[in-house]
N, C-alpha and C. Protein backbone atom coordinates (compact mmCIF):
# COMPACT_ATOMS: atom_id res chain seq x y z
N UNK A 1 35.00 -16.08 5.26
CA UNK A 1 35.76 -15.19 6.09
C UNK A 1 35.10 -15.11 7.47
N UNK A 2 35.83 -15.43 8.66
CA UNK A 2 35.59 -15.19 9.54
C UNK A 2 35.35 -14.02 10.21
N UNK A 3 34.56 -13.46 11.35
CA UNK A 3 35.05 -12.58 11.86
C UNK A 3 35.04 -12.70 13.63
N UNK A 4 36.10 -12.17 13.92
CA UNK A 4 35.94 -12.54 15.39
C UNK A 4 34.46 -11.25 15.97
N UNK A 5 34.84 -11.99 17.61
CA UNK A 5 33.40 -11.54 17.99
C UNK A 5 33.49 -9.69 18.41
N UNK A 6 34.61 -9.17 18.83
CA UNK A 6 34.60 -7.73 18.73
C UNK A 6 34.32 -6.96 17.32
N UNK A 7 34.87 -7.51 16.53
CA UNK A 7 34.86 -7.22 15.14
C UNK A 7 33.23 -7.48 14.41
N UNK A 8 32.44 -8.06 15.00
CA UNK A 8 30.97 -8.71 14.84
C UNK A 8 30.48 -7.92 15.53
N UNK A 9 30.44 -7.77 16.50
CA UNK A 9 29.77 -6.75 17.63
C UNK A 9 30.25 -5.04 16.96
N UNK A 10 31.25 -4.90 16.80
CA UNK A 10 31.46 -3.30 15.84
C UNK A 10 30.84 -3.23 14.83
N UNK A 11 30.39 -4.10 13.80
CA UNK A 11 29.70 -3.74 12.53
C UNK A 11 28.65 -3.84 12.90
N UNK A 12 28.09 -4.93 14.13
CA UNK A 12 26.18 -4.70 14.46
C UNK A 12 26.19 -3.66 14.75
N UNK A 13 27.09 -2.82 16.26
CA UNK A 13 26.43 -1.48 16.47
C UNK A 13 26.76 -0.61 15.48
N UNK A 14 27.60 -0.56 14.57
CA UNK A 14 27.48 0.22 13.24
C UNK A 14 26.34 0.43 12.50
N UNK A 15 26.18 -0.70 12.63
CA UNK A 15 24.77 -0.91 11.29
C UNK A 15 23.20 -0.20 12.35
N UNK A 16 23.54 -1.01 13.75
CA UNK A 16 22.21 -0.26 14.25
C UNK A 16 22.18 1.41 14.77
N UNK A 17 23.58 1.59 14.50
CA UNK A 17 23.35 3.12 14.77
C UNK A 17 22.99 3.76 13.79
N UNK A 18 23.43 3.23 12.46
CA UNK A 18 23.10 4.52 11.54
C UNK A 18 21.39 3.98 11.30
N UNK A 19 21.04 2.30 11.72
CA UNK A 19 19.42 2.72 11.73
C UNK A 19 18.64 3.30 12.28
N UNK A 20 19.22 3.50 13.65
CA UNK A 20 18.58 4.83 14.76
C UNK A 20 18.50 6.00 13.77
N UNK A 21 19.80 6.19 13.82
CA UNK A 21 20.00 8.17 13.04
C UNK A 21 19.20 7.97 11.87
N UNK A 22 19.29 7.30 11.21
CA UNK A 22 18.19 7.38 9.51
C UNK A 22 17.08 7.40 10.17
N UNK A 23 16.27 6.51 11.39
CA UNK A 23 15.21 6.83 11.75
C UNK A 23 14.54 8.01 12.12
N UNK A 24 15.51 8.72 13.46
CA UNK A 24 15.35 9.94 13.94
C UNK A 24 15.10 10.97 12.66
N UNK A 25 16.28 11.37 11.68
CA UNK A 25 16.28 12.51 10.81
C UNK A 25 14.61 11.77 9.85
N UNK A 26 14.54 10.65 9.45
CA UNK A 26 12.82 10.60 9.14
C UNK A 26 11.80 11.10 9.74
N UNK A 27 11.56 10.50 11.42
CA UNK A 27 11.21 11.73 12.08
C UNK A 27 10.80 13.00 12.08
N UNK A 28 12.07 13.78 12.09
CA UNK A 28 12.08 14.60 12.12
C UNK A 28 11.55 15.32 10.83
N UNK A 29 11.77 14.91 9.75
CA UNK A 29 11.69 15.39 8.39
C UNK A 29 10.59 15.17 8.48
N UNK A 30 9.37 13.81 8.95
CA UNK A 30 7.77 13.92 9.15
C UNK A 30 6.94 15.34 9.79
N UNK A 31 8.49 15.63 11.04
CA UNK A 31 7.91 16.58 11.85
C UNK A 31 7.77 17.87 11.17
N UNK A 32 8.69 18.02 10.24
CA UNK A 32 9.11 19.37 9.62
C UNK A 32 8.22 19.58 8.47
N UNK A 33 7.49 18.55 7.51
CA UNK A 33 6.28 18.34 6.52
C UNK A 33 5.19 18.43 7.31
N UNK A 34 4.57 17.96 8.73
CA UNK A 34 3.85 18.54 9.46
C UNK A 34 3.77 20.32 9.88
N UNK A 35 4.88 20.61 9.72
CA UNK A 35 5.77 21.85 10.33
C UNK A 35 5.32 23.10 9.40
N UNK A 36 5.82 22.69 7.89
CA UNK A 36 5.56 23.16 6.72
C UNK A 36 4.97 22.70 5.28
N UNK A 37 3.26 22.60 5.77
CA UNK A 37 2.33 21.63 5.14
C UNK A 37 2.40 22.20 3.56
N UNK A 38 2.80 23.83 3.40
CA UNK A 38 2.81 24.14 1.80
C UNK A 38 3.82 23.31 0.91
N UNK A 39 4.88 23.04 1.93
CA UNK A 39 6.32 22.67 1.41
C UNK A 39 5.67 20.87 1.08
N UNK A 40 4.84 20.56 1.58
CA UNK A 40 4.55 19.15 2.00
C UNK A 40 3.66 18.84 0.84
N UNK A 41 2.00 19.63 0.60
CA UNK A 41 1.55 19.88 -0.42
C UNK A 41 2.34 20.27 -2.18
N UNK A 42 3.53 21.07 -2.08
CA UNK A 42 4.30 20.92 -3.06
C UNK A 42 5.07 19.84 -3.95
N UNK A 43 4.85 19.17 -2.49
CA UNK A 43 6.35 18.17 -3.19
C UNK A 43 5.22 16.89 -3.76
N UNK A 44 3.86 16.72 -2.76
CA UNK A 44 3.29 15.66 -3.37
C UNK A 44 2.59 16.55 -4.75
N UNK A 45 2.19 17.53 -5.03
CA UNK A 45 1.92 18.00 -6.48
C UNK A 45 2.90 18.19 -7.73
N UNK A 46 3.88 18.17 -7.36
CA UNK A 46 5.52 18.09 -8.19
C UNK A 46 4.92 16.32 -8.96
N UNK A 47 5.19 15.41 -7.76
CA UNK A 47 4.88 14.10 -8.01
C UNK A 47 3.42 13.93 -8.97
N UNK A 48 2.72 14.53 -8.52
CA UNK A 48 1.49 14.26 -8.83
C UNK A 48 1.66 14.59 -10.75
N UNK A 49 2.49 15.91 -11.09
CA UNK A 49 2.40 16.65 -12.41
C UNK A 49 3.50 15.63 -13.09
N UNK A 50 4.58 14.68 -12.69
CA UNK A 50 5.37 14.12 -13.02
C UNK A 50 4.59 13.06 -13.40
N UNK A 51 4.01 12.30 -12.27
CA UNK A 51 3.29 11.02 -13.33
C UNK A 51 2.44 11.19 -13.92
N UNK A 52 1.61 12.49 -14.16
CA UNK A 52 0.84 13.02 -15.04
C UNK A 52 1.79 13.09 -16.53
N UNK A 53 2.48 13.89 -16.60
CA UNK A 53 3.62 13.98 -18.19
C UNK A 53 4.06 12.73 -18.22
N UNK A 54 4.73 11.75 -17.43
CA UNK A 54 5.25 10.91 -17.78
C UNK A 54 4.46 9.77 -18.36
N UNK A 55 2.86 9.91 -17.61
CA UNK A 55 2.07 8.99 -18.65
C UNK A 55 1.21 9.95 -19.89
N UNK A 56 1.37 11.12 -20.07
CA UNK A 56 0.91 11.59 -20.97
C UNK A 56 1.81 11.13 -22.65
N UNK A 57 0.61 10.86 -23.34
CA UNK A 57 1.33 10.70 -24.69
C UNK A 57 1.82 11.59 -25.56
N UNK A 58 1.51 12.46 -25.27
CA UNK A 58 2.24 13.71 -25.94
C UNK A 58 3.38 14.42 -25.29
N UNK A 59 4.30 15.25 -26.02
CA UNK A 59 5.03 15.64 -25.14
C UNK A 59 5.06 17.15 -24.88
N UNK A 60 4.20 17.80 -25.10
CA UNK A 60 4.26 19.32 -24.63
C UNK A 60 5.01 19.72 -25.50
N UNK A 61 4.29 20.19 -26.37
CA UNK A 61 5.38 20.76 -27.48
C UNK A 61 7.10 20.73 -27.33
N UNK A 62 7.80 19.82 -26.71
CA UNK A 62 9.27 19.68 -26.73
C UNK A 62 9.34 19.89 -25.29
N UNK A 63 8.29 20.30 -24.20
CA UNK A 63 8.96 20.84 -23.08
C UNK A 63 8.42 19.24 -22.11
N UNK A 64 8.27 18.29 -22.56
CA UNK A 64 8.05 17.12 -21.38
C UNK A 64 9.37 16.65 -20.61
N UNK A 65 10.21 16.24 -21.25
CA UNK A 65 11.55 15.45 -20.73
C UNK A 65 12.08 16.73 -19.54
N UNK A 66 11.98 18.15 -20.07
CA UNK A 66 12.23 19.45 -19.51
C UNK A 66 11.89 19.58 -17.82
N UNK A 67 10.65 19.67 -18.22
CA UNK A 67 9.69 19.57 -16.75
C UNK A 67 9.78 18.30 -16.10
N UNK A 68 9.63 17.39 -16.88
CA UNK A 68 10.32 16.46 -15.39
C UNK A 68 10.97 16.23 -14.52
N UNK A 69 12.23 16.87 -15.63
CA UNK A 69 13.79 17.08 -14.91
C UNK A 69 13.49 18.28 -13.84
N UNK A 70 13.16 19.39 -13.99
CA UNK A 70 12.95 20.60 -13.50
C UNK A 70 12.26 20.23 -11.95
N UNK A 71 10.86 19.49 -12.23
CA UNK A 71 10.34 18.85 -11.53
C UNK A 71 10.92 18.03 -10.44
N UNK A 72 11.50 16.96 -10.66
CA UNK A 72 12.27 16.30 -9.90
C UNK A 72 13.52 16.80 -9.16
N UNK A 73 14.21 18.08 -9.95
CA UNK A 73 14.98 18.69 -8.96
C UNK A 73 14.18 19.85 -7.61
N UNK A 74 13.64 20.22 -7.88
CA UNK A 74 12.54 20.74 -7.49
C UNK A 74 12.23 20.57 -6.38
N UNK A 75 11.74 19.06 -6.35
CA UNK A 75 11.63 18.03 -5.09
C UNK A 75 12.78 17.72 -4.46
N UNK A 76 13.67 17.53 -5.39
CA UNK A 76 14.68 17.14 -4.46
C UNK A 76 15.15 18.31 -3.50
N UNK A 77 15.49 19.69 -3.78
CA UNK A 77 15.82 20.97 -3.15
C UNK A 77 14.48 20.78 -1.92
N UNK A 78 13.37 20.50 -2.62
CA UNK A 78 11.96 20.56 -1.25
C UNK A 78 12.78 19.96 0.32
N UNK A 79 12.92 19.25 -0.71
CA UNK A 79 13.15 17.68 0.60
C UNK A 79 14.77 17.85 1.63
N UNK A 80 15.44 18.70 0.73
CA UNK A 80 16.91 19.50 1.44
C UNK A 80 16.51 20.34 2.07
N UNK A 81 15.67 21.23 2.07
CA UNK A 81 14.97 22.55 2.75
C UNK A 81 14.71 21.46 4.03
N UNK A 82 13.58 20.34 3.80
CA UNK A 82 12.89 20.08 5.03
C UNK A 82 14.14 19.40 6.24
N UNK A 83 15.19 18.45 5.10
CA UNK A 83 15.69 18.00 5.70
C UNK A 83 17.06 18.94 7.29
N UNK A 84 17.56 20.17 6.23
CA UNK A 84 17.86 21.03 6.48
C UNK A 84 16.97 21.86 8.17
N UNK A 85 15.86 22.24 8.34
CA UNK A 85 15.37 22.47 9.30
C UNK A 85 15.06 21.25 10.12
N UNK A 86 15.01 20.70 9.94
CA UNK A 86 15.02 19.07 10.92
C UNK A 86 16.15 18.99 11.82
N UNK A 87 17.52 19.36 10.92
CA UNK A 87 18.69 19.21 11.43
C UNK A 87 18.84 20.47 12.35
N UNK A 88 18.49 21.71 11.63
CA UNK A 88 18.69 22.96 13.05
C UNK A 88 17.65 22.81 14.09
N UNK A 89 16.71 22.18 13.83
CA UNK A 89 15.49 22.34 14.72
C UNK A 89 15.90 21.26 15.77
N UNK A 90 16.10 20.17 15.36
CA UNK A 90 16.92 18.86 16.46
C UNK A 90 18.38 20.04 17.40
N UNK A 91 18.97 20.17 16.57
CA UNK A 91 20.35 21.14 17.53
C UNK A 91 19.83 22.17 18.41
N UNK A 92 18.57 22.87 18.88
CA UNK A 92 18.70 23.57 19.43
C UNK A 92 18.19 23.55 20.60
């Protein structure tokens, strides 16, 4: 499939804009874990207790699969918080 050259030139600057913007909001999200080092310290100890259970051979009396999950959402909400002030902090 061909594509002509306007049509080539629209999907490069497509593609390199959203690599700018993914860059910037990284950025920013560095700036905002600089910003809020507890939030930053959290999320790498979340990680840290996850590959801890996940290589542990036991499972916590029934609560391993639990806390991981818990865990990993956890982080993920961290990382919406940071991403979240990145985005108001850039707008103003």
């Amino acid at each position: 499939m061909l594509f002509s050259m306007k049509t080539f030139r629209n999907i490069l600057f497509g593609v390199l804009l959203g690599s700018v913007t993914t860059m910037v909001v990284a950025q920013n999200v560095a700036t905002e874990r600089a910003n809020h080092p507890r939030i930053a310290a959290a999320i790498r100890q979340l990680n840290d207790a996850i590959a801890y259970m996940e290589a542990a051979p036991h499972d916590f009396g029934g609560h391993k699969a639990a806390a991981i999950q818990a865990s990993k959402a956890a982080i993920h909400d961290l990382n919406l918080a940071l991403q979240y002030r990145a985005k108001e902090d850039r707008s103003k």
